[in-house]
Protein backbone atom coordinates (compact mmCIF):
# COMPACT_ATOMS: atom_id res chain seq x y z
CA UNK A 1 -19.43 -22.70 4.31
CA UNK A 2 -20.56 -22.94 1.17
CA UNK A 3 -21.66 -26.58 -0.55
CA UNK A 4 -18.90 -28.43 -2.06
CA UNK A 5 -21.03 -28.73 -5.35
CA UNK A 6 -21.51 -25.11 -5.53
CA UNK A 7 -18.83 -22.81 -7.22
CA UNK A 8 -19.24 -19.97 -5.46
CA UNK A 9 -16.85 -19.25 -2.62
CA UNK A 10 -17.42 -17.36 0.53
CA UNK A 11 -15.00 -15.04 2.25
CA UNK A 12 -14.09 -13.04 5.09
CA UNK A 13 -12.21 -10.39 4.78
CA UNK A 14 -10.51 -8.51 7.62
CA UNK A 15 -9.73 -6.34 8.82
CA UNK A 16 -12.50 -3.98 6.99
CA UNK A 17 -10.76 -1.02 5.78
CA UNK A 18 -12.95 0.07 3.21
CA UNK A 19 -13.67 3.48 4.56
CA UNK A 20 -10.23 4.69 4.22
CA UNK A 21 -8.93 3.08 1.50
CA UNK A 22 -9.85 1.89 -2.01
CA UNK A 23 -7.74 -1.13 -2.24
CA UNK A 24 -10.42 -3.45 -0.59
CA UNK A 25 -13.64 -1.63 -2.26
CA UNK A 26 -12.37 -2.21 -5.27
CA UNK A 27 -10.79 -5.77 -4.79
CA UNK A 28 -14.17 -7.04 -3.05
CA UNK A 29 -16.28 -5.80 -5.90
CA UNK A 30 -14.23 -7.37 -8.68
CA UNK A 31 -14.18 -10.93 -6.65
CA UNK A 32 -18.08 -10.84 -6.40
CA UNK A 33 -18.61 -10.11 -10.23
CA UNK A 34 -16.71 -13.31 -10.25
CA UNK A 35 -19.12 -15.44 -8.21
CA UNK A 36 -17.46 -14.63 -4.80
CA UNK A 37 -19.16 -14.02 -1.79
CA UNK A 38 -17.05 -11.39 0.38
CA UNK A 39 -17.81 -10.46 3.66
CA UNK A 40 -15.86 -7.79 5.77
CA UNK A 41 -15.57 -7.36 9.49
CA UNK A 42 -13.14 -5.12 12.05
CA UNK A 43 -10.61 -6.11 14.22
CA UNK A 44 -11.19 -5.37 18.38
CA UNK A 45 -10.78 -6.86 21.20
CA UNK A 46 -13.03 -9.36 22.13
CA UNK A 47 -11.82 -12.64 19.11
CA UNK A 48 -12.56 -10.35 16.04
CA UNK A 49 -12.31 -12.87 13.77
CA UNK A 50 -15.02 -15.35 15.65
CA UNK A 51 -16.87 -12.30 15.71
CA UNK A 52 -16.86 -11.88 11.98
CA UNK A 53 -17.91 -15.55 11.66
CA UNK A 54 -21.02 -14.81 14.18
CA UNK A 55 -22.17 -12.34 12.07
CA UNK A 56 -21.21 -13.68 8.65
CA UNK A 57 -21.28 -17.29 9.38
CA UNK A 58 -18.49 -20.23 8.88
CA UNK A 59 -16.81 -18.84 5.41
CA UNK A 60 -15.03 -21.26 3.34
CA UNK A 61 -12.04 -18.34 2.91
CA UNK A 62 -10.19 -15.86 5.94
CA UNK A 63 -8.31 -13.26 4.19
CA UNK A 64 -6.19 -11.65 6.43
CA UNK A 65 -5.25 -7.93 5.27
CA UNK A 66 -3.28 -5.31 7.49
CA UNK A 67 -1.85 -7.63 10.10
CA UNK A 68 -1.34 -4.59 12.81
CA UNK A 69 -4.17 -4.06 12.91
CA UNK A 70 -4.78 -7.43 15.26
CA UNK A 71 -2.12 -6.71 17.59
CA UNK A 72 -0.50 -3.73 17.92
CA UNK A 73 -1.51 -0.82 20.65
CA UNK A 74 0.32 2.44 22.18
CA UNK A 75 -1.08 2.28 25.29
CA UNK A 76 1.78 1.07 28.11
CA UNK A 77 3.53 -2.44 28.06
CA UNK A 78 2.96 -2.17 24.71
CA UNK A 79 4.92 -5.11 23.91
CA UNK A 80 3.36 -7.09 26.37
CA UNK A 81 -0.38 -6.40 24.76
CA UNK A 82 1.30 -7.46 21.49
CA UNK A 83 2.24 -10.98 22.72
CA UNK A 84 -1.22 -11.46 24.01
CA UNK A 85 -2.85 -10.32 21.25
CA UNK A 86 -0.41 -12.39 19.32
CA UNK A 87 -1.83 -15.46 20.80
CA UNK A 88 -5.32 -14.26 20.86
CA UNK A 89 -5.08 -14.43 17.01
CA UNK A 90 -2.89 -17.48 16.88
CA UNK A 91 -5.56 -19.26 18.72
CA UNK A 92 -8.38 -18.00 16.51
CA UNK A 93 -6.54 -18.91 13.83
CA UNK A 94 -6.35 -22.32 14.81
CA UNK A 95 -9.72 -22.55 15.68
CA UNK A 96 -10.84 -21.52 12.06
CA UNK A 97 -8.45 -24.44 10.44
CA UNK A 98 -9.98 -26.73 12.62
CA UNK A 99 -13.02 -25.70 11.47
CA UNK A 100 -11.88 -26.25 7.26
CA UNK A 101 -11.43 -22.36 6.85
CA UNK A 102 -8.31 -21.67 4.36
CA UNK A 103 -6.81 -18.85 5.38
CA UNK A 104 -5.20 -16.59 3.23
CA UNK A 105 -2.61 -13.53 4.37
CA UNK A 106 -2.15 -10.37 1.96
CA UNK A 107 1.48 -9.03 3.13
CA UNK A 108 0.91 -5.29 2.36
CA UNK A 109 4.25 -4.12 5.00
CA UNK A 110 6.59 -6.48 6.54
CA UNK A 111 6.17 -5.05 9.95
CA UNK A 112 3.88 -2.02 11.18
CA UNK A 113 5.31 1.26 9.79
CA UNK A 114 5.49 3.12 13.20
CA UNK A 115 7.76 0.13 14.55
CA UNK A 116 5.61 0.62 18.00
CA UNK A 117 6.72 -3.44 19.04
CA UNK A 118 8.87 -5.15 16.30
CA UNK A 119 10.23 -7.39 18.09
CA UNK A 120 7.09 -8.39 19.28
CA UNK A 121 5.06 -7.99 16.42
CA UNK A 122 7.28 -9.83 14.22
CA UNK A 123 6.87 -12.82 16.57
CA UNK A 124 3.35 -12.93 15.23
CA UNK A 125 3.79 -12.85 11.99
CA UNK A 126 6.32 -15.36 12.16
CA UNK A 127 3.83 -17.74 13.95
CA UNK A 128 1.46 -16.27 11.68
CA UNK A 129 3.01 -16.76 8.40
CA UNK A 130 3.06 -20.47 9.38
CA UNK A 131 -0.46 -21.11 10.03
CA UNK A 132 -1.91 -19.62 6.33
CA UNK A 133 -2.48 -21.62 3.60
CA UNK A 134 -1.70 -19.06 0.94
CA UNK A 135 1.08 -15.82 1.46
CA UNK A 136 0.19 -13.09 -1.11
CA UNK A 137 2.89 -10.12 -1.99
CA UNK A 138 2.20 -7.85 -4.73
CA UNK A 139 5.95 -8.34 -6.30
CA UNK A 140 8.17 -10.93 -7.08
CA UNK A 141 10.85 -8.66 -4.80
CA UNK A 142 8.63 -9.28 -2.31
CA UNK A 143 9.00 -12.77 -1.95
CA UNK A 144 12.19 -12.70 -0.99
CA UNK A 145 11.64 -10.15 1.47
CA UNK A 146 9.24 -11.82 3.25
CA UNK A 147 11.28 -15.09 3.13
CA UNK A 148 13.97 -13.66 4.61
CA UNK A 149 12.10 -11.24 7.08
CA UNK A 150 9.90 -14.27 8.32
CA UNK A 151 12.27 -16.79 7.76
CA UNK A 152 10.63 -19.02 5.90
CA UNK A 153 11.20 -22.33 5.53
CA UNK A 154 10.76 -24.18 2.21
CA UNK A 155 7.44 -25.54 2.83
CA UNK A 156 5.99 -22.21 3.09
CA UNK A 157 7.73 -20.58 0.55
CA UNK A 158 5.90 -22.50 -1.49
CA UNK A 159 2.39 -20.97 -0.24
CA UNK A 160 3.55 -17.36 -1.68
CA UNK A 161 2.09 -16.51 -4.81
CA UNK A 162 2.51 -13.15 -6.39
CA UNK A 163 -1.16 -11.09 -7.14
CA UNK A 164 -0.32 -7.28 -8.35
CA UNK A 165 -1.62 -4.36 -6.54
CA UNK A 166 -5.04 -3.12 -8.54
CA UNK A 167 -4.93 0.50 -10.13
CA UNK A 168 -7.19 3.28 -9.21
CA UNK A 169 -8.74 3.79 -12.43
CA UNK A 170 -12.35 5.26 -12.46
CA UNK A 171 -11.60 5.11 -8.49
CA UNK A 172 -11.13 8.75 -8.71
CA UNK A 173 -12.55 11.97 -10.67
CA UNK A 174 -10.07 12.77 -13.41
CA UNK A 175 -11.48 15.22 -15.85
CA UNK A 176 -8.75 18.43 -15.18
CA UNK A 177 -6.12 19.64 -17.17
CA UNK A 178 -2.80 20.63 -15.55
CA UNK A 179 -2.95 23.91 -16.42
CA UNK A 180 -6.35 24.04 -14.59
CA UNK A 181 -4.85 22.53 -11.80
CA UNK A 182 -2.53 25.09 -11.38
CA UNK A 183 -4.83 27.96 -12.07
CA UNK A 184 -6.60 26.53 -9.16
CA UNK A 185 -3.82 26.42 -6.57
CA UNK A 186 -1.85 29.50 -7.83
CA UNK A 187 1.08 28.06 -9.46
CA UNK A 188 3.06 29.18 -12.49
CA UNK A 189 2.51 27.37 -15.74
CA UNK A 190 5.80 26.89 -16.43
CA UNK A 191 8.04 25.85 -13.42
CA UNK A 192 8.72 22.26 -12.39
CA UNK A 193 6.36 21.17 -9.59
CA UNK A 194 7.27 17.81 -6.96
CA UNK A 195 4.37 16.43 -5.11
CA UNK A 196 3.97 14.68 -1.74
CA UNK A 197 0.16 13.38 -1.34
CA UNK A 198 -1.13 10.95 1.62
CA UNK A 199 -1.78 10.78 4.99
CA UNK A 200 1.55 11.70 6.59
CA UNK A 201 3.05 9.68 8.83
CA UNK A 202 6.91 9.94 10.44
CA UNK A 203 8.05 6.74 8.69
CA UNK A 204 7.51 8.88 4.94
CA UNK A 205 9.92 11.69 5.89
CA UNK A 206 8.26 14.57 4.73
CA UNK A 207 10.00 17.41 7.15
CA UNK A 208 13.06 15.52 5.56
CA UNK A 209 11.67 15.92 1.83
CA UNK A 210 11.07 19.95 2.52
CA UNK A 211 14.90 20.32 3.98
CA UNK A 212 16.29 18.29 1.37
CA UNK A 213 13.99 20.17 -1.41
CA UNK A 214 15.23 23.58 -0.04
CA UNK A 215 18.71 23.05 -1.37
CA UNK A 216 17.59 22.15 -4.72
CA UNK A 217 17.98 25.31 -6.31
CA UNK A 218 16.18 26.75 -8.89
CA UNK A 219 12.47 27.92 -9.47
CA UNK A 220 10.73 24.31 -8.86
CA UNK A 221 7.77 23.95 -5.99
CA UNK A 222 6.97 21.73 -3.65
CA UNK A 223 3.34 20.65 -2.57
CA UNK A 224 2.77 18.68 0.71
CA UNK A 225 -0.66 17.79 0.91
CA UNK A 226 -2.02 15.54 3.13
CA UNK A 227 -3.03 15.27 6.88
CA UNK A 228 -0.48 14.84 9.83
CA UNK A 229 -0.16 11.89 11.71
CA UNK A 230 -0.39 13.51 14.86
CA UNK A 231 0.54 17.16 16.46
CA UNK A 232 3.96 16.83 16.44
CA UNK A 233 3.94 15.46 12.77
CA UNK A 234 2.34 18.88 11.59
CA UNK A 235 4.67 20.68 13.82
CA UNK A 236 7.41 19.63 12.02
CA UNK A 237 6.56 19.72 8.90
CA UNK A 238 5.20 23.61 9.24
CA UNK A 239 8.87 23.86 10.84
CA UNK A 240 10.34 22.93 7.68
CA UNK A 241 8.63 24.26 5.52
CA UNK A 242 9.07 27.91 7.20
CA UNK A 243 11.52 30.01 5.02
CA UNK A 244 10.59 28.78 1.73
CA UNK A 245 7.78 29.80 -0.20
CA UNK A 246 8.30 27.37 -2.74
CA UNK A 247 7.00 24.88 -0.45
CA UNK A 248 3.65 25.03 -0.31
CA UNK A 249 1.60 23.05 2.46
CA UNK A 250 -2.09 21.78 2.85
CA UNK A 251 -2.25 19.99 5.91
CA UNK A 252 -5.08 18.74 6.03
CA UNK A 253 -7.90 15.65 4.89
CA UNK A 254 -8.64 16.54 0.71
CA UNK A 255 -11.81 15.54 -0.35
CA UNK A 256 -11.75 12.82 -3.41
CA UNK A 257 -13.00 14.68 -5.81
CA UNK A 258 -10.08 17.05 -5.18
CA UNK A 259 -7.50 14.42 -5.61
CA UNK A 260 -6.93 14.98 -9.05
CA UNK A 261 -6.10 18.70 -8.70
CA UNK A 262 -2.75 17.92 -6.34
CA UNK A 263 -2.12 14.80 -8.76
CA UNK A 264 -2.32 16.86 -12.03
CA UNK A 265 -0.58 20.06 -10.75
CA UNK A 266 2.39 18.14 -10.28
CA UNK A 267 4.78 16.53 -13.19
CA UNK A 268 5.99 13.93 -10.20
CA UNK A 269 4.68 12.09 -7.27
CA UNK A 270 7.96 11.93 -4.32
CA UNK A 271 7.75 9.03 -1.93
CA UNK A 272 10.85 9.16 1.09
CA UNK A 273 9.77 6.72 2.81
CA UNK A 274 12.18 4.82 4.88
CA UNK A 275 10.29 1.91 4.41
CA UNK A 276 8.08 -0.12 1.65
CA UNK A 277 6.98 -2.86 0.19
CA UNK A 278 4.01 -2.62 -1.32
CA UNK A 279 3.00 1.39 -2.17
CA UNK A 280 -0.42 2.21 -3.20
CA UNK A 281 0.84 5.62 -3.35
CA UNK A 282 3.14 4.97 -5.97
CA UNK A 283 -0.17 3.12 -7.92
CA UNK A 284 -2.10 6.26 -7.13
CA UNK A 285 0.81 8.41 -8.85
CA UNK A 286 0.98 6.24 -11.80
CA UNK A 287 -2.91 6.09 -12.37
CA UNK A 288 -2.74 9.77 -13.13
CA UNK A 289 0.27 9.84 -15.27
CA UNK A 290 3.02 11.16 -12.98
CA UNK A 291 6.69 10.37 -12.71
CA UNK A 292 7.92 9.17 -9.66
CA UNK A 293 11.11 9.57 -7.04
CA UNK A 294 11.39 6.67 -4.54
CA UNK A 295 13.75 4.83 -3.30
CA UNK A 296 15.17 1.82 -4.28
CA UNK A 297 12.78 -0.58 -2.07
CA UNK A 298 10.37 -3.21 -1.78
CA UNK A 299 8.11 -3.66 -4.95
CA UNK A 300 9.14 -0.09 -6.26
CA UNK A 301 12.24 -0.75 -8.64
CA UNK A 302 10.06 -3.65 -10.62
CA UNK A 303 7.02 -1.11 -10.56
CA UNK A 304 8.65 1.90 -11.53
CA UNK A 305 11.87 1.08 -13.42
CA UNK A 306 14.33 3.79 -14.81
CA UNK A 307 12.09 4.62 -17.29
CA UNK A 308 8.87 5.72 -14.84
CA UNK A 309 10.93 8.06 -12.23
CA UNK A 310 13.90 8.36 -10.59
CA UNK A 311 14.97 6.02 -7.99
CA UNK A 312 17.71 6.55 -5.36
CA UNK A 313 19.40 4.84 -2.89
CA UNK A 314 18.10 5.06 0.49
CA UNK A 315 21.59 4.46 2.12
CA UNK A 316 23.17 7.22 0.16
CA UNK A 317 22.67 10.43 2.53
CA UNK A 318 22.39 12.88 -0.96
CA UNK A 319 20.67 10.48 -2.73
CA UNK A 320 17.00 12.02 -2.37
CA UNK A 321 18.86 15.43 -3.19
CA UNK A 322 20.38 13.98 -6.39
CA UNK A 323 16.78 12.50 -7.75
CA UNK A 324 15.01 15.41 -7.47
CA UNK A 325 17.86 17.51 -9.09
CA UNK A 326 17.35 15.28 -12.24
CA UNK A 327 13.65 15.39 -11.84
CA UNK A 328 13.14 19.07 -11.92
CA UNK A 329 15.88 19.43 -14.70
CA UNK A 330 13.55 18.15 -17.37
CA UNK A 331 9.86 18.54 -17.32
CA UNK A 332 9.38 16.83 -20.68
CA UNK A 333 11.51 13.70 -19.84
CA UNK A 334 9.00 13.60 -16.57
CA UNK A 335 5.85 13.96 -18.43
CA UNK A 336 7.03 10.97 -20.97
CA UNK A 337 7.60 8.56 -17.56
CA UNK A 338 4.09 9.82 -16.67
CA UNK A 339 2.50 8.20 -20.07
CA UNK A 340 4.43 5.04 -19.09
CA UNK A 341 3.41 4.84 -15.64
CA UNK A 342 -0.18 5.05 -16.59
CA UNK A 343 0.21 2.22 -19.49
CA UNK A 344 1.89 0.03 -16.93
CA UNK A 345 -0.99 0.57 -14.48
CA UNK A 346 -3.65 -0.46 -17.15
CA UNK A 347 -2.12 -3.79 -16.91
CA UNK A 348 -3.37 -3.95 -13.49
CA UNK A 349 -7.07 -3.62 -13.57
CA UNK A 350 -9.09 -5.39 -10.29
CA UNK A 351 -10.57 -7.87 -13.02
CA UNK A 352 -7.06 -9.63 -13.40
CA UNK A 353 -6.42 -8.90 -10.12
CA UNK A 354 -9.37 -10.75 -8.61
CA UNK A 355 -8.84 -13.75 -11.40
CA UNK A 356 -5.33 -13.95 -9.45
CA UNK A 357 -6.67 -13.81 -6.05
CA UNK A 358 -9.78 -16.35 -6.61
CA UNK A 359 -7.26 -18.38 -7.92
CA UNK A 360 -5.03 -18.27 -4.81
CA UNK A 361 -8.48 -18.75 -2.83
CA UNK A 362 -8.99 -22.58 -4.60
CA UNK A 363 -5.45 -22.99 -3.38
CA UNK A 364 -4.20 -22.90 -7.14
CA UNK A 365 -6.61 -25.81 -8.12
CA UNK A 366 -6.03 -25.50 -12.37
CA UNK A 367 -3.86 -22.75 -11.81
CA UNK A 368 -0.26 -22.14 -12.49
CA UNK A 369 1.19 -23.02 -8.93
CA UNK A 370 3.87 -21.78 -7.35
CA UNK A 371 4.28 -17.85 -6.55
CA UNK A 372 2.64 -17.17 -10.16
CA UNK A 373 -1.34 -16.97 -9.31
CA UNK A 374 -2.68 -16.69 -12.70
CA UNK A 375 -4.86 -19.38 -13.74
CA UNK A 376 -5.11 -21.44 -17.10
């Protein structure tokens, strides 16, 4: 732990995702500019986060990231192995307040998306959501949610505070034109074009997206780029997609620098998920200027608005149909949400973002207090 005279703070971050996903690179390097020192370790088996402490010594901040990553597994008695691992991290947890570590949780989904163990898993973060000394959501929506998911009494209400998910500006190459773009993937010039991009996983419902897209008529096309899940992911979705050949398919990893190409070829980004809170795809979408269709959920109606896609509601069986029928209609309303979504994503640059978190670190010491983390 650091000296109390000293300003600098230490941290420990975990689990370390930084290999697959921006959010943390980013976030870590815009704390240290501000005089924090981040350290990042994996979860396992064997007390991961007294590991990390080994090998990173006694840090005067835990920040707790992607909770399932702790404690849930598909091997058998599933369940079982998340009530144990449950404890194992309720125990370490423990340990680490004992020791004077705050400990600060990032709620990035309310439960794992693949529901392996809910049940089970939301147990833990139950247990867990009482042991932190700071909750952080990315929304104001999301306070609620996780009030009423966790059930949270009053006292820890009161720990949330509200830091906004960083944008991915300069994150990625973004030097093409749309028209090169489509050059590049063979697509006409001057047809509407919907976009799925991301790892794809069964909770985002893209073999859904390509049936409901079929019987949108009209000359649009549909790109689904990303790589399956698993096997029977990819199965379905090249089952869908079969028959069409306005859906067009790349199933597999794209390199970063090839990001851009997907992102600019399209005038909108489509999320179906069947469940969100926070969505770095939508941030990812509105970094490069695209529309978006998404359902009404989690931090996406504040984020988005009327004005920066098309929302539906999940619970309405055409509504998915409906938004995309108004998206393709009009290209040039699409490409005006685009310019909006990227000027609301400036607001969000990791400098603010860490000013918010380092706040939420001090526990709000000269800070604004409850829920708002914005110092001064």
């Amino acid at each position: 732990m650091t000296d109390p005279d000293d300003d600098r703070i230490t941290v420990l971050m975990c689990p370390d995702y930084r290999e697959s996903n921006p959010y943390q690179s980013e976030l870590i390097a815009a704390l240290e500019a501000r005089g924090v020192d981040v350290g990042a370790t994996d979860a396992g088996w064997a007390f991961p986060l007294l590991a990390g402490v080994r090998r990173h010594g006694v840090p005067d901040v835990l920040h707790l990231h992607w909770l399932h990553r702790f404690v849930i597994t598909e091997r058998r008695f599933a369940a079982v192995f998340t009530v144990l691992l449950g404890v194992r991290l309720v125990f370490e947890l423990v340990l680490l307040r004992a020791l004077g570590v705050r400990i600060v949780w990032t709620v990035h989904n309310l439960l794992d998306h693949e529901r392996v163990t809910p049940r089970s898993e939301l147990a833990v973060r139950h247990a867990v959501a009482r042991l932190v000394d700071r909750i952080v959501v990315h929304c104001e929506e999301a306070v609620e949610s996780v009030e009423e998911t966790y059930r949270l009494p009053e006292r820890v209400v009161d720990r949330v505070r509200v830091v906004p998910h960083g944008n991915f500006l300069g994150v990625y190459e973004n030097d093409v034109s749309q028209s090169t773009a489509r050059e590049r993937l063979e697509l006409p010039p001057d047809v509407p074009v919907m976009a799925f991009f991301g790892l794809i996983r069964p909770y985002k419902n893209v073999p859904e997206l390509i049936e409901t897209f079929e019987r949108v008529p009209g000359d649009a096309r549909l790109l689904v780029v990303g790589n399956p899940w698993n096997e029977d992911v990819a199965s379905r979705v090249r089952a869908a997609s079969t028959g069409d050949d306005r859906v067009h398919t790349v199933l597999e990893y794209v390199p970063e620098d090839e990001i851009q190409v997907y992102m600019y070829a399209a005038d909108a980004v489509v999320l179906p998920f069947d469940s969100v809170l926070t969505s770095g795809s939508a941030v990812l979408a509105m970094t490069f200027g695209r529309a978006v269709v998404a359902p009404l959920m989690g931090c996406l109606p504040g984020l988005i608005g009327s004005e920066g896609g098309y929302l539906y509601d999940p619970g309405d069986s055409a509504g998915l149909r409906t938004a995309l029928r108004r998206a393709v209609d009009d290209r040039e309303k699409l490409r005006g949400m685009g310019r909006r979504n990227r000027e609301t994503v400036q607001a969000f640059d990791w400098d603010r973002v860490a000013e918010r978190t380092r706040n939420v670190y001090t526990l709000d010491v000269g800070g604004a207090g409850h829920r708002s983390a914005d110092s001064g």
